[in-house]
C-alpha atoms as a PDB file:
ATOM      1  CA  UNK A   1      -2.731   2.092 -14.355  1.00  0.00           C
ATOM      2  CA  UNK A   2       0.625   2.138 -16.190  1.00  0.00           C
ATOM      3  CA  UNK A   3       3.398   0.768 -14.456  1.00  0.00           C
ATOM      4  CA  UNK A   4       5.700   3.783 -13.572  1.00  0.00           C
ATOM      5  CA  UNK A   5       2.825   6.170 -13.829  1.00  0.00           C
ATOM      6  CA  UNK A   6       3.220   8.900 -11.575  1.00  0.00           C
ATOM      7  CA  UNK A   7       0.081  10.732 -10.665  1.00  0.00           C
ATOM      8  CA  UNK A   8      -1.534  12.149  -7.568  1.00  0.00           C
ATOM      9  CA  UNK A   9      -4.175  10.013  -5.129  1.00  0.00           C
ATOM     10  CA  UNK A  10      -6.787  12.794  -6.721  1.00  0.00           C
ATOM     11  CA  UNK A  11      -5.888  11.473 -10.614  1.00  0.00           C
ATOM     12  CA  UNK A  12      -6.271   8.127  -9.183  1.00  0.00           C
ATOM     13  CA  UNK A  13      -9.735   8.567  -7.777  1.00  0.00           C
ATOM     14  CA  UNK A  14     -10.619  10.225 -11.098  1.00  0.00           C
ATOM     15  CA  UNK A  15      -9.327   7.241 -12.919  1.00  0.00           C
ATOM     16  CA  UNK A  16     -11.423   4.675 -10.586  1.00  0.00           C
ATOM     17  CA  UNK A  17     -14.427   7.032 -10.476  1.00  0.00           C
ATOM     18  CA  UNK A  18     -14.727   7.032  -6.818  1.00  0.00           C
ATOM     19  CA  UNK A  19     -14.686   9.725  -4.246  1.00  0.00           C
ATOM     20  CA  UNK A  20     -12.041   9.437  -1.503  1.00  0.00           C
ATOM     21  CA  UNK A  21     -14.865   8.189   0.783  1.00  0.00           C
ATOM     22  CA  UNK A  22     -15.943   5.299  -1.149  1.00  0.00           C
ATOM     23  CA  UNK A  23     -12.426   4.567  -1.831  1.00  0.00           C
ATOM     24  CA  UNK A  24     -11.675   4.066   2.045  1.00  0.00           C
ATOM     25  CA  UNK A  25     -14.934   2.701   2.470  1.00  0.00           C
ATOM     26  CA  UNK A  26     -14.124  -0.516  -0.101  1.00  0.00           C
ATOM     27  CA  UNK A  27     -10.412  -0.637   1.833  1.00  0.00           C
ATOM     28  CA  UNK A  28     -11.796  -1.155   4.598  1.00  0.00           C
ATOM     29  CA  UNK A  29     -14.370  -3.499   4.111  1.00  0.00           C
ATOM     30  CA  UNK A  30     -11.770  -5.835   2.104  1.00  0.00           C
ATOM     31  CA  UNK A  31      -9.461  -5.755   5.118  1.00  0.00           C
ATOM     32  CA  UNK A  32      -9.273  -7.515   8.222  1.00  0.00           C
ATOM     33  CA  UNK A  33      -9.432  -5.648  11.548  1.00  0.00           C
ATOM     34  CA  UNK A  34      -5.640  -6.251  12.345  1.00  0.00           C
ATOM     35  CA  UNK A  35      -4.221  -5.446   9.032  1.00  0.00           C
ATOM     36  CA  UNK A  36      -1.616  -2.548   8.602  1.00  0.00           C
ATOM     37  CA  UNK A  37      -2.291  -0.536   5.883  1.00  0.00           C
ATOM     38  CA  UNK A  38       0.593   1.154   4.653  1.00  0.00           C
ATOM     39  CA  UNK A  39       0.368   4.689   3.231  1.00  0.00           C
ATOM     40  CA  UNK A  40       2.062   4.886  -0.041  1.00  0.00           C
ATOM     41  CA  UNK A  41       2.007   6.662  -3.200  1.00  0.00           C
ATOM     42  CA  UNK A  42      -0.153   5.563  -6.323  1.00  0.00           C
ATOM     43  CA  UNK A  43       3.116   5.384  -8.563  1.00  0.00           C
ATOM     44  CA  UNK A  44       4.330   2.606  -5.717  1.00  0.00           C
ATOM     45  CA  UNK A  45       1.745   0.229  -6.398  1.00  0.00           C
ATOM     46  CA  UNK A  46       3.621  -2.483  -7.513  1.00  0.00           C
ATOM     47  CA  UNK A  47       6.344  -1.964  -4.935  1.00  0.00           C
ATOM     48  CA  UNK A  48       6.776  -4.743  -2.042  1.00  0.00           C
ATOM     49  CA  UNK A  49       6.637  -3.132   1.161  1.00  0.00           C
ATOM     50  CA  UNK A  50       9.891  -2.047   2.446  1.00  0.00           C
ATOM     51  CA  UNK A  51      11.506  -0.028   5.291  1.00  0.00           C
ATOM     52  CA  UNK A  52      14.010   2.898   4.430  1.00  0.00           C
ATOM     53  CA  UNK A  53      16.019   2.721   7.301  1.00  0.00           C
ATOM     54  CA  UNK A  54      16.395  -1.347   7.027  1.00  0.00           C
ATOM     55  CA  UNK A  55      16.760  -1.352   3.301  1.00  0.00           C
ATOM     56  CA  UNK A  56      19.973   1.502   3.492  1.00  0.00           C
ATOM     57  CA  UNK A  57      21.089  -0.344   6.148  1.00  0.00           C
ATOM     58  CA  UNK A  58      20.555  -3.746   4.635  1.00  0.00           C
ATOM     59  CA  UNK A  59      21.290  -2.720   0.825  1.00  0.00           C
ATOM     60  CA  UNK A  60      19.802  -5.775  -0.443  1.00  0.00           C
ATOM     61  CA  UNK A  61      16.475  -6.406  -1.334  1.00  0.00           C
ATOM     62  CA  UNK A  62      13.447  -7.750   1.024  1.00  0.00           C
ATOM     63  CA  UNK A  63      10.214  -8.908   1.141  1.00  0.00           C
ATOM     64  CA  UNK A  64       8.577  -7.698   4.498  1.00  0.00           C
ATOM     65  CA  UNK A  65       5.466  -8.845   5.883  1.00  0.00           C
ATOM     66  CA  UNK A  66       4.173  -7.520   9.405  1.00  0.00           C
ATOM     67  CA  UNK A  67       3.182  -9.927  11.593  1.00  0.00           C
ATOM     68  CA  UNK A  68       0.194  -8.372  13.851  1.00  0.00           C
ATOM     69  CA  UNK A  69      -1.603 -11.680  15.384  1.00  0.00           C
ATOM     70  CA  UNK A  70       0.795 -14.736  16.136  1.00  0.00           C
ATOM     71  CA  UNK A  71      -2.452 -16.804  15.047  1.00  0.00           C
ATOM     72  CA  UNK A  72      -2.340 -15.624  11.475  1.00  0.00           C
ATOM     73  CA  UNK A  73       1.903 -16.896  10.798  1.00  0.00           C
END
């Protein structure tokens, strides 16, 4: 995919050749059981994770990573 490429999660698929089942099905069987997946757009693929609320607030940029397991830091 081209970077600033803006097409639907359908185009997508068609691009990879999957269905959406098969798609979800290789997501979740590369991630670990604790792992937030964050619902995003494919045009925002090679955006950091962010939170709109912090990042008006903050007006800077930031890296954020989710910490789920105190284990895994």
């Amino acid at each position: 995919m081209k970077y600033g490429e803006d097409i639907s999660f359908e185009d997508f698929l068609i691009k990879l050749g999957l269905t959406e089942e098969s798609y979800l099905f290789a997501i979740r069987n590369t991630l670990k059981h604790d792992t937030l997946f964050l619902k995003r757009s494919p045009s925002e693929i090679r955006i950091n994770t962010y939170n709109a609320h912090l990042f008006q607030a903050w007006q800077a940029n930031m890296d954020i990573q989710y910490v789920l397991d105190y284990q895994t830091i």
